[in-house]
N, C-alpha and C. Protein backbone atom coordinates (compact mmCIF):
# COMPACT_ATOMS: atom_id res chain seq x y z
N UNK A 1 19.01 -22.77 4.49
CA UNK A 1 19.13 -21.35 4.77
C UNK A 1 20.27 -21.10 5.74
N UNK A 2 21.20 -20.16 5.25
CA UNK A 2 21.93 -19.71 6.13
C UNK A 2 21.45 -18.41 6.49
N UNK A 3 22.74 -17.72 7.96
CA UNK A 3 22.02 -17.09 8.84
C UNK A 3 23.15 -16.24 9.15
N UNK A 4 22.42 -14.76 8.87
CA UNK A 4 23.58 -13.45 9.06
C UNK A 4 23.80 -13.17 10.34
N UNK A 5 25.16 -13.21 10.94
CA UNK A 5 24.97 -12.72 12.28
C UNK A 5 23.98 -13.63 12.95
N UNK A 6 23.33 -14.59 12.22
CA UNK A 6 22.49 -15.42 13.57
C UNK A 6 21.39 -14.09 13.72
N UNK A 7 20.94 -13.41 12.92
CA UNK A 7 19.52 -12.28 13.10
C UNK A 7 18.91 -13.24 12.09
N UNK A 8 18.99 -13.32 10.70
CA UNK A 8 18.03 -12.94 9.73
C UNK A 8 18.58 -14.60 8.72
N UNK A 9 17.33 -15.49 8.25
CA UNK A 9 17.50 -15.99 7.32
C UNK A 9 17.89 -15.99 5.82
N UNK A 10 19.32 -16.34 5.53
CA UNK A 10 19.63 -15.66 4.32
C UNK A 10 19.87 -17.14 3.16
N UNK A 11 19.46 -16.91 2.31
CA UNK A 11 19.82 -18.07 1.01
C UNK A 11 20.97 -16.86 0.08
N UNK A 12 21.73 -17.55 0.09
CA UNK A 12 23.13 -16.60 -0.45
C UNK A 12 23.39 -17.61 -1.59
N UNK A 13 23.35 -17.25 -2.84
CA UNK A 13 23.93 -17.84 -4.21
C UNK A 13 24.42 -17.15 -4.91
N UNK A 14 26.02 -17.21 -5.48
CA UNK A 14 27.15 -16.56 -6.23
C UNK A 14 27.17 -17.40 -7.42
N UNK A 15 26.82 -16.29 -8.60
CA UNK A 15 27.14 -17.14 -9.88
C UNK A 15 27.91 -16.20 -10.22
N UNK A 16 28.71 -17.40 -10.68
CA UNK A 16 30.12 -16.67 -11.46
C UNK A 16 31.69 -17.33 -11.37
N UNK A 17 32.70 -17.25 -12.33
CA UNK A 17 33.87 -18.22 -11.98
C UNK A 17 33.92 -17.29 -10.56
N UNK A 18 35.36 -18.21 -9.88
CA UNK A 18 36.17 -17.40 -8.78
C UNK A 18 37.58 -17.26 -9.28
N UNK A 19 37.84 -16.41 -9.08
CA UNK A 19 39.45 -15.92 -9.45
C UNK A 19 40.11 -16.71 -8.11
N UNK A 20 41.41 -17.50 -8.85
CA UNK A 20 41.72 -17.95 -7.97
C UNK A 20 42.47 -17.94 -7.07
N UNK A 21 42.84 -16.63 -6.32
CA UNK A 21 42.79 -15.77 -5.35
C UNK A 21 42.28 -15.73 -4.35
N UNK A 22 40.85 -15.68 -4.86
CA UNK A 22 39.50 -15.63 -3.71
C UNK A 22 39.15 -17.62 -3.08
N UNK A 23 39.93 -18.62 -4.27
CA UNK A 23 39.33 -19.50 -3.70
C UNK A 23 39.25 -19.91 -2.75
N UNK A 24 40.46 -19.74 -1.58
CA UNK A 24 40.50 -20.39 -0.03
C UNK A 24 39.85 -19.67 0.35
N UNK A 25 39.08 -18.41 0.24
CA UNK A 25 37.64 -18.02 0.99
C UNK A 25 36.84 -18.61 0.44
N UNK A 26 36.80 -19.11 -1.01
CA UNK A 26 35.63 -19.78 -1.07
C UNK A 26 35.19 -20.79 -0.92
N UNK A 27 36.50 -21.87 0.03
CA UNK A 27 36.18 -23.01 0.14
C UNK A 27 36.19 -23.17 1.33
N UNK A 28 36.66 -21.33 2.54
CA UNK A 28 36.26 -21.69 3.71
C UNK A 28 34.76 -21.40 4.17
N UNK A 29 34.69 -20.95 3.63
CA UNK A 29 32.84 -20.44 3.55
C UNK A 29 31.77 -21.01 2.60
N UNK A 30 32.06 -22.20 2.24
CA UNK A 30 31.16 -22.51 1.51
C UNK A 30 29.89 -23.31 1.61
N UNK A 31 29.93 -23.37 2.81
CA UNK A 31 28.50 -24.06 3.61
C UNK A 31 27.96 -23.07 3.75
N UNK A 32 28.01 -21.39 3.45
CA UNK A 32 27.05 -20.65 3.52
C UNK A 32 26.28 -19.82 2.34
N UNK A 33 26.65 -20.45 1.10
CA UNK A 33 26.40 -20.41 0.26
C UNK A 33 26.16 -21.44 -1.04
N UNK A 34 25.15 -21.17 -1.67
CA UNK A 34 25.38 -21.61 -2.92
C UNK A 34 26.42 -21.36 -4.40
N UNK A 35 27.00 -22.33 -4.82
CA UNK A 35 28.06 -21.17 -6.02
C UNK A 35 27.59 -22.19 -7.49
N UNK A 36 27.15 -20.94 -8.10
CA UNK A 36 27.43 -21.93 -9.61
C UNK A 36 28.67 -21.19 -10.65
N UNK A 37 29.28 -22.02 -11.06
CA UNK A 37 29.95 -21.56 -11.66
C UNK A 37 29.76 -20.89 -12.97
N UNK A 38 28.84 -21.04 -13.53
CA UNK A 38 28.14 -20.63 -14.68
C UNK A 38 26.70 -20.82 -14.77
N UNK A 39 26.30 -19.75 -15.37
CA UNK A 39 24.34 -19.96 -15.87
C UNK A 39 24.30 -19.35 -17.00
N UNK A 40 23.74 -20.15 -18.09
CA UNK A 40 23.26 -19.77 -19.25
C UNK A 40 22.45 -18.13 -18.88
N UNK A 41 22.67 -16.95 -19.70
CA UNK A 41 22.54 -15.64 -19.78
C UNK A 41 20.82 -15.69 -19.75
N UNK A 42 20.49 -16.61 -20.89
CA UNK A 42 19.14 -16.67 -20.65
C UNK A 42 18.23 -17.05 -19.94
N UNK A 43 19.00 -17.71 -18.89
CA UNK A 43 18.07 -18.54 -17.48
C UNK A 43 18.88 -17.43 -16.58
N UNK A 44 19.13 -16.18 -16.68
CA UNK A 44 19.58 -15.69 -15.15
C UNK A 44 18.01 -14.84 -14.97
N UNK A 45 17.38 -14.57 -15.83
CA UNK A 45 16.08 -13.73 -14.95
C UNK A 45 15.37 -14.41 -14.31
N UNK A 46 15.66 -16.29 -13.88
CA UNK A 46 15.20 -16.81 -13.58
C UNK A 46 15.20 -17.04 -11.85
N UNK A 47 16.70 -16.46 -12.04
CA UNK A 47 17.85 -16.29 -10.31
C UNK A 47 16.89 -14.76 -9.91
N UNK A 48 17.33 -13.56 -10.72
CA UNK A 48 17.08 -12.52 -10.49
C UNK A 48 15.21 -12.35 -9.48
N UNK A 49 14.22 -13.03 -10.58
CA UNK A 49 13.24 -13.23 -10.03
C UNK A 49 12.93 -13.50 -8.73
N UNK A 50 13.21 -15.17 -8.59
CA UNK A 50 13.38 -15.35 -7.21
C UNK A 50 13.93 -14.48 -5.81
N UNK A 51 14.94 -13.88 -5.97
CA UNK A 51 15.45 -12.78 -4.92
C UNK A 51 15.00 -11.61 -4.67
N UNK A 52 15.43 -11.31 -3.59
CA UNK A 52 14.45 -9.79 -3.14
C UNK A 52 15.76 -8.74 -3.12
N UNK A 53 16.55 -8.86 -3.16
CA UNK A 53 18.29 -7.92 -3.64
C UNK A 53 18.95 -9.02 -4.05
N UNK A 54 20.01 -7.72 -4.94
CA UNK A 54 21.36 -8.16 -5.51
C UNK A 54 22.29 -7.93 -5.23
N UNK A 55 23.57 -8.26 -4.14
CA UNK A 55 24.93 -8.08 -3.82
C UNK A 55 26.16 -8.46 -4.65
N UNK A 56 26.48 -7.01 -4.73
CA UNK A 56 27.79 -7.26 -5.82
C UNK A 56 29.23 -6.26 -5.25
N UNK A 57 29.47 -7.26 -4.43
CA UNK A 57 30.62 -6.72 -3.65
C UNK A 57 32.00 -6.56 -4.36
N UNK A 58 32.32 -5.92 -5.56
CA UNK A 58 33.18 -6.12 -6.54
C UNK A 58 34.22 -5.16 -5.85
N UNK A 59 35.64 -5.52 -5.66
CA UNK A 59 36.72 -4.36 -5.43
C UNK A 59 37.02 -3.56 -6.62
N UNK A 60 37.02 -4.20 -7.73
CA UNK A 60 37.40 -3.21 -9.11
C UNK A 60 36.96 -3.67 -10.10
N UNK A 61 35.44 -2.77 -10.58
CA UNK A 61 34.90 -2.92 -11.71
C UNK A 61 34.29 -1.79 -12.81
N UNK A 62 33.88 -2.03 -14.03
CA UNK A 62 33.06 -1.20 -14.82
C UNK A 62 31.95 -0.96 -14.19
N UNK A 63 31.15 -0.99 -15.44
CA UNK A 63 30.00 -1.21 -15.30
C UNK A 63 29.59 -2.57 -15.78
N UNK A 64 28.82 -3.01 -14.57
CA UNK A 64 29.15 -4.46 -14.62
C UNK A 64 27.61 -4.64 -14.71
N UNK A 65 27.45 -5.01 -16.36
CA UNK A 65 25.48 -5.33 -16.55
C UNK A 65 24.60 -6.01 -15.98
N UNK A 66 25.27 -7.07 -14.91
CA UNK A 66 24.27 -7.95 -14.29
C UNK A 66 23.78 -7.08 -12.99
N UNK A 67 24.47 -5.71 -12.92
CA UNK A 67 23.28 -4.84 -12.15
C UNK A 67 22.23 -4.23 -12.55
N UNK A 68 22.82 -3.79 -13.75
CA UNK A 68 21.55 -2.93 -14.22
C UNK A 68 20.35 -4.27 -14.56
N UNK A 69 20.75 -5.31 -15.39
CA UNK A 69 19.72 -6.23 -15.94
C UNK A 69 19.23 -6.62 -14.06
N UNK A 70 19.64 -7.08 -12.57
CA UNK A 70 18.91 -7.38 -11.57
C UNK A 70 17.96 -6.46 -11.13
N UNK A 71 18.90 -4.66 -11.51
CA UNK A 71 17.55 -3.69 -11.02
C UNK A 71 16.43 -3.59 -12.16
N UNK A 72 16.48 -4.18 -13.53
CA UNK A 72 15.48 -4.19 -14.72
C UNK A 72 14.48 -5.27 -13.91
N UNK A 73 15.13 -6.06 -13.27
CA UNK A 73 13.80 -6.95 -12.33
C UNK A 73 13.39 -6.58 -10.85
N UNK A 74 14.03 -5.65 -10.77
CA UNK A 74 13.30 -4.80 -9.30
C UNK A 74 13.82 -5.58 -8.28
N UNK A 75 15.38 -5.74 -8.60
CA UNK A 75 16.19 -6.27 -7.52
C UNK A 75 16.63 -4.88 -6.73
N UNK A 76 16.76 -4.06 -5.56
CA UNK A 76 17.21 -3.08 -4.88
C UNK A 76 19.08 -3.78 -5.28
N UNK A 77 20.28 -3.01 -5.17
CA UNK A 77 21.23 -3.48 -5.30
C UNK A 77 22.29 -2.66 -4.22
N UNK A 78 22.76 -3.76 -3.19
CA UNK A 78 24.12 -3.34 -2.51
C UNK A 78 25.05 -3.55 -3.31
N UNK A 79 25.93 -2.18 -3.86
CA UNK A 79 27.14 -2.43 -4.58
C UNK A 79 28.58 -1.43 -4.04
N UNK A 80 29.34 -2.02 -3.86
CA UNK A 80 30.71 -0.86 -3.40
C UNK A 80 30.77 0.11 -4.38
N UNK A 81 31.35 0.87 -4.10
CA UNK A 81 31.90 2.16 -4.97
C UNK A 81 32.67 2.14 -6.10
N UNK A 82 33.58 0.93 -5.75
CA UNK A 82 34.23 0.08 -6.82
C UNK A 82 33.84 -0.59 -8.14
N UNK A 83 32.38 -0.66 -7.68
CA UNK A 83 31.54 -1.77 -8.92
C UNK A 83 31.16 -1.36 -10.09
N UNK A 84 31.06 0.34 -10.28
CA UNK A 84 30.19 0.83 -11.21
C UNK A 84 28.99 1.03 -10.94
N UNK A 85 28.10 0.44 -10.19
CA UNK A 85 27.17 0.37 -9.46
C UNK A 85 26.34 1.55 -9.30
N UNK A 86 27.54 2.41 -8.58
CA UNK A 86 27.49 3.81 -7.89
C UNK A 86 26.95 4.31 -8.65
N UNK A 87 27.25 4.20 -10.26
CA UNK A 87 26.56 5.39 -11.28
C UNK A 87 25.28 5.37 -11.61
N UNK A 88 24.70 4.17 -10.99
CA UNK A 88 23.24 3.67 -11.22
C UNK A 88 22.60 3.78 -10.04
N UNK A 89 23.31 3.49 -9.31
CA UNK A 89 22.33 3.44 -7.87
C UNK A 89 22.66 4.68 -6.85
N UNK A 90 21.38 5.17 -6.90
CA UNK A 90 21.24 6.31 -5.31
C UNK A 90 21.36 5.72 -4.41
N UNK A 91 22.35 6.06 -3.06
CA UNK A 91 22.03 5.33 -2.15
C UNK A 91 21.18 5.56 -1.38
N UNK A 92 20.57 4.22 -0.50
CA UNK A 92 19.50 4.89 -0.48
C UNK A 92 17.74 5.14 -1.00
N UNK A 93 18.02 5.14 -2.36
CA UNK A 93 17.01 5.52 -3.63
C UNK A 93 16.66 3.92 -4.34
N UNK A 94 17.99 3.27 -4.87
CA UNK A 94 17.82 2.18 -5.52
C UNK A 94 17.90 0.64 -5.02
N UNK A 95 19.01 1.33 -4.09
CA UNK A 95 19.74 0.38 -3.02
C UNK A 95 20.84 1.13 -2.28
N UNK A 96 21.84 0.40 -1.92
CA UNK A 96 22.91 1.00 -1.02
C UNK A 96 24.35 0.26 -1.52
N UNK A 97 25.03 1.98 -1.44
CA UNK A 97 26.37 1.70 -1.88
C UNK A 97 27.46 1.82 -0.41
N UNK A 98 28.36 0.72 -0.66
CA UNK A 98 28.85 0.63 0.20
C UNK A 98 30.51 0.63 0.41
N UNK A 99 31.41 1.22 1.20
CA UNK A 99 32.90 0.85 0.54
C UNK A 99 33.16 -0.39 0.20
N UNK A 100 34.30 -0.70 -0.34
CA UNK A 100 35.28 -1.83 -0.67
C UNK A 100 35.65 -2.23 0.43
N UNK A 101 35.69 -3.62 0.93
CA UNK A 101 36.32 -4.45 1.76
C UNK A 101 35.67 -4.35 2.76
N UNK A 102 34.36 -4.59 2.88
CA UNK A 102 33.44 -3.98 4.05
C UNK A 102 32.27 -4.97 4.45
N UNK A 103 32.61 -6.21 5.02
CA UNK A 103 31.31 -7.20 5.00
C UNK A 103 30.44 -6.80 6.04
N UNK A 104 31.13 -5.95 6.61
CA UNK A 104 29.73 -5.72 8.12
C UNK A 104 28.69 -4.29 7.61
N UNK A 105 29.25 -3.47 6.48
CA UNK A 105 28.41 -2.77 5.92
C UNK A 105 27.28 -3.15 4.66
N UNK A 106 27.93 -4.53 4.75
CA UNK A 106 26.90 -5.17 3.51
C UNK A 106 26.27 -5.71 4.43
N UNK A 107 26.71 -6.69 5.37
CA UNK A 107 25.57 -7.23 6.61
C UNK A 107 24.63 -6.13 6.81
N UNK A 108 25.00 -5.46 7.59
CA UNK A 108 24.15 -4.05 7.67
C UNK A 108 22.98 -3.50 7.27
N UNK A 109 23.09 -3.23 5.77
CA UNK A 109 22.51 -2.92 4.62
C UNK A 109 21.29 -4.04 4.24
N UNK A 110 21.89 -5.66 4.12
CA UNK A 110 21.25 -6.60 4.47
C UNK A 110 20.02 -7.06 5.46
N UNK A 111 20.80 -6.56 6.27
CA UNK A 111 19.63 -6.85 8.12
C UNK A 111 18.60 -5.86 7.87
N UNK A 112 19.27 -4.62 7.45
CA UNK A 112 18.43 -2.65 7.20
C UNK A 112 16.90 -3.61 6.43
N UNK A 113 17.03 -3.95 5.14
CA UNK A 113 16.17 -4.16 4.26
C UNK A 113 15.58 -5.78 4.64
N UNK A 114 16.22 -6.46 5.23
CA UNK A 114 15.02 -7.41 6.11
C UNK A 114 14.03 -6.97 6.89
N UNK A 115 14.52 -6.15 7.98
CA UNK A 115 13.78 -5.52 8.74
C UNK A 115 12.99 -4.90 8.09
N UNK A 116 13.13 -3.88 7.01
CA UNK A 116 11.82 -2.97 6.60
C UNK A 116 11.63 -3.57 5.30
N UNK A 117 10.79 -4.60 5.29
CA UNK A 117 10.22 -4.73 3.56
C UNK A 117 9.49 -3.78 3.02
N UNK A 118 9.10 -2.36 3.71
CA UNK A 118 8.68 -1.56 2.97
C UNK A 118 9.70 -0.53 2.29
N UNK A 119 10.89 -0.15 2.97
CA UNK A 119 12.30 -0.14 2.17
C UNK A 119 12.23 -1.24 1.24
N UNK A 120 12.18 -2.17 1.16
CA UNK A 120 13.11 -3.37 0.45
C UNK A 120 11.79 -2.65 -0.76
N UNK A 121 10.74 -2.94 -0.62
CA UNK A 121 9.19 -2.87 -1.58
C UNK A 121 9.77 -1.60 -2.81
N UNK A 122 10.03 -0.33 -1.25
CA UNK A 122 10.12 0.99 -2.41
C UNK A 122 11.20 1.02 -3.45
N UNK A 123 12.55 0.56 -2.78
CA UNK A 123 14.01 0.27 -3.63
C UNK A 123 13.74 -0.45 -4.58
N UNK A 124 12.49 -1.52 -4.59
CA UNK A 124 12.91 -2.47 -5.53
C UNK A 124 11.98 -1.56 -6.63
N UNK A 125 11.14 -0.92 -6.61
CA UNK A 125 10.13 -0.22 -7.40
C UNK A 125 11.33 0.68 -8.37
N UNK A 126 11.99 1.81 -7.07
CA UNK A 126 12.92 2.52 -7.63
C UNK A 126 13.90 1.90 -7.99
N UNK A 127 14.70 0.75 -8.10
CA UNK A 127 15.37 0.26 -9.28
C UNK A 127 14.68 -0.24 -10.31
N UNK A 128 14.15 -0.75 -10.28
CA UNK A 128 12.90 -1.29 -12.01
C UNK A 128 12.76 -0.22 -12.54
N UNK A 129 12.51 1.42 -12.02
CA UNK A 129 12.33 2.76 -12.61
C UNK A 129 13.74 3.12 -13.62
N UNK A 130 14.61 3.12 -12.73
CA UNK A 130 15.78 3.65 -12.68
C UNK A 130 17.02 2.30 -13.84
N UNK A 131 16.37 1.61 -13.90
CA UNK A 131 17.22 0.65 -14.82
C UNK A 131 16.28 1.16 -16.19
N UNK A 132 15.29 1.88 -16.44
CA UNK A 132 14.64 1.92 -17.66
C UNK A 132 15.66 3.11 -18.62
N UNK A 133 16.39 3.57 -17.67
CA UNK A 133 17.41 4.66 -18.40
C UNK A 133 18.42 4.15 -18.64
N UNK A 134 18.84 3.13 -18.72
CA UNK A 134 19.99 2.27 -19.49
C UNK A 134 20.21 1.65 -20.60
N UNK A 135 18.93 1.99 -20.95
CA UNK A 135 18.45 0.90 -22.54
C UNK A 135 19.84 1.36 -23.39
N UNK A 136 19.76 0.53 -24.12
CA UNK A 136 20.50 0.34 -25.08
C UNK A 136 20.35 1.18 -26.36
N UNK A 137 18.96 1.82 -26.31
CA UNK A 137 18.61 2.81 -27.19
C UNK A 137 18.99 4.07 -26.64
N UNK A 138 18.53 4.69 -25.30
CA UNK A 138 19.33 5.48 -24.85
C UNK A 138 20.98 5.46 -24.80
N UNK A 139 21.39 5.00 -24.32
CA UNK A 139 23.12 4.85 -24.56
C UNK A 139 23.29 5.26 -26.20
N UNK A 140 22.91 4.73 -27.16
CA UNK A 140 22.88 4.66 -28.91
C UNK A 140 22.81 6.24 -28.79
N UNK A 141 21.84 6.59 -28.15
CA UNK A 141 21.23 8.61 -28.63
C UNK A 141 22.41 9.25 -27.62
N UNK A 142 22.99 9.08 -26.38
CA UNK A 142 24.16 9.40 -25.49
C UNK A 142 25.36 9.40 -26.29
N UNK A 143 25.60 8.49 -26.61
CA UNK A 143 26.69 8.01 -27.77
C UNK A 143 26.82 8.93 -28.80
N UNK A 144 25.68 8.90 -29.84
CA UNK A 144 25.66 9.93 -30.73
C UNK A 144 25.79 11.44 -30.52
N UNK A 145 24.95 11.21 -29.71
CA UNK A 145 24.99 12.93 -29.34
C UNK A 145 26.31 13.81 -28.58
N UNK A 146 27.05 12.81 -28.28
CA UNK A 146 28.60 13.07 -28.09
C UNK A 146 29.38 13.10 -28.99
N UNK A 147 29.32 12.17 -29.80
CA UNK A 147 30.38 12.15 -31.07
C UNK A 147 29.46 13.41 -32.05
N UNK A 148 28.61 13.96 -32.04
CA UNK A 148 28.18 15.04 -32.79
C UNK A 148 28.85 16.26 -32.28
N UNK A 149 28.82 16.40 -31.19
CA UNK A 149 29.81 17.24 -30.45
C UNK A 149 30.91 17.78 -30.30
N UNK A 150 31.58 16.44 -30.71
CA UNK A 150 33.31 16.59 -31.39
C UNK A 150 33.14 17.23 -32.45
C-alpha cells in the first residue's frame, strides 16, 4: 500500500499502455503504483469490483467507456473535464470532476471520499443509477430519433 500525502492508504493500479511521453513519470513513480499494461476486457469487472473509485485523469478524451462500464459497477468516478467523463458524471452526484493537470485536486477528492465512506457509499449507488442510461439500447433509440429528425 501506498500512501497519499502520508494521510490515507492507497493501492493505486493503472491499466493501460503509456504513451511514451508520460514514460519518465512513469518510471519515476513507479513504486507507487501498480501498472499493467494490458487486461483482457473480460477480466476488467474483476479490477472494477475490487475498488471503491475510478480515477481517470485524461488531458484529452471522448468518451472514454471504461467510465461508464466502472460506474455500471458502482465505482464513484474522479474525472477532468477533459475525459468525457463530465457528461456522465455530476459533480458531486456520481463522483467529482476535476480540471486538467491538477494532482492535488484529485488528492483532494481522494482524501474527501476516504474520509466519508458515506459519500463514497452514496456516489457509488448514484453511479450504478446513472450508468443505467448509457445502454447501448438507449444510445440505438438517441441515435434514431435524431436521424428521424433530419
Amino acid at each position: 500500500m501506498e500512501i497519499i500525502s502520508k494521510k490515507i492508504p492507497v493501492k493505486c493500479i493503472i491499466i493501460g499502455r503509456t504513451e511514451n511521453q508520460f514514460q519518465p513519470y512513469f518510471d519515476k513513480h513507479k513504486h507507487l503504483f501498480t501498472h499493467y499494461e494490458h487486461i483482457a476486457h473480460h477480466e476488467l469487472g474483476k479490477y472494477y469490483n475490487q475498488a471503491s473509485l475510478f480515477v481517470f485523469p485524461s488531458l484529452d478524451e471522448g468518451m472514454a467507456l471504461v467510465q461508464l462500464e466502472a460506474m455500471a459497477c458502482g465505482l464513484p468516478i474522479i474525472c477532468t473535464t477533459n475525459s468525457g467523463g463530465d457528461s456522465a458524471v455530476t459533480d458531486g452526484i456520481e463522483g467529482c470532476v476535476v480540471p486538467i493537470r491538477n494532482a492535488e485536486a484529485i488528492a483532494e477528492k481522494v482524501i474527501s471520499l476516504y474520509k466519508n465512506p458515506e459519500l463514497l457509499k452514496e456516489m457509488s449507488s448514484n453511479a450504478h443509477l446513472k450508468a443505467q442510461e448509457f445502454t447501448w439500447d438507449k444510445y440505438g433509440e438517441k441515435l434514431a430519433t435524431f436521424i428521424k429528425s433530419l
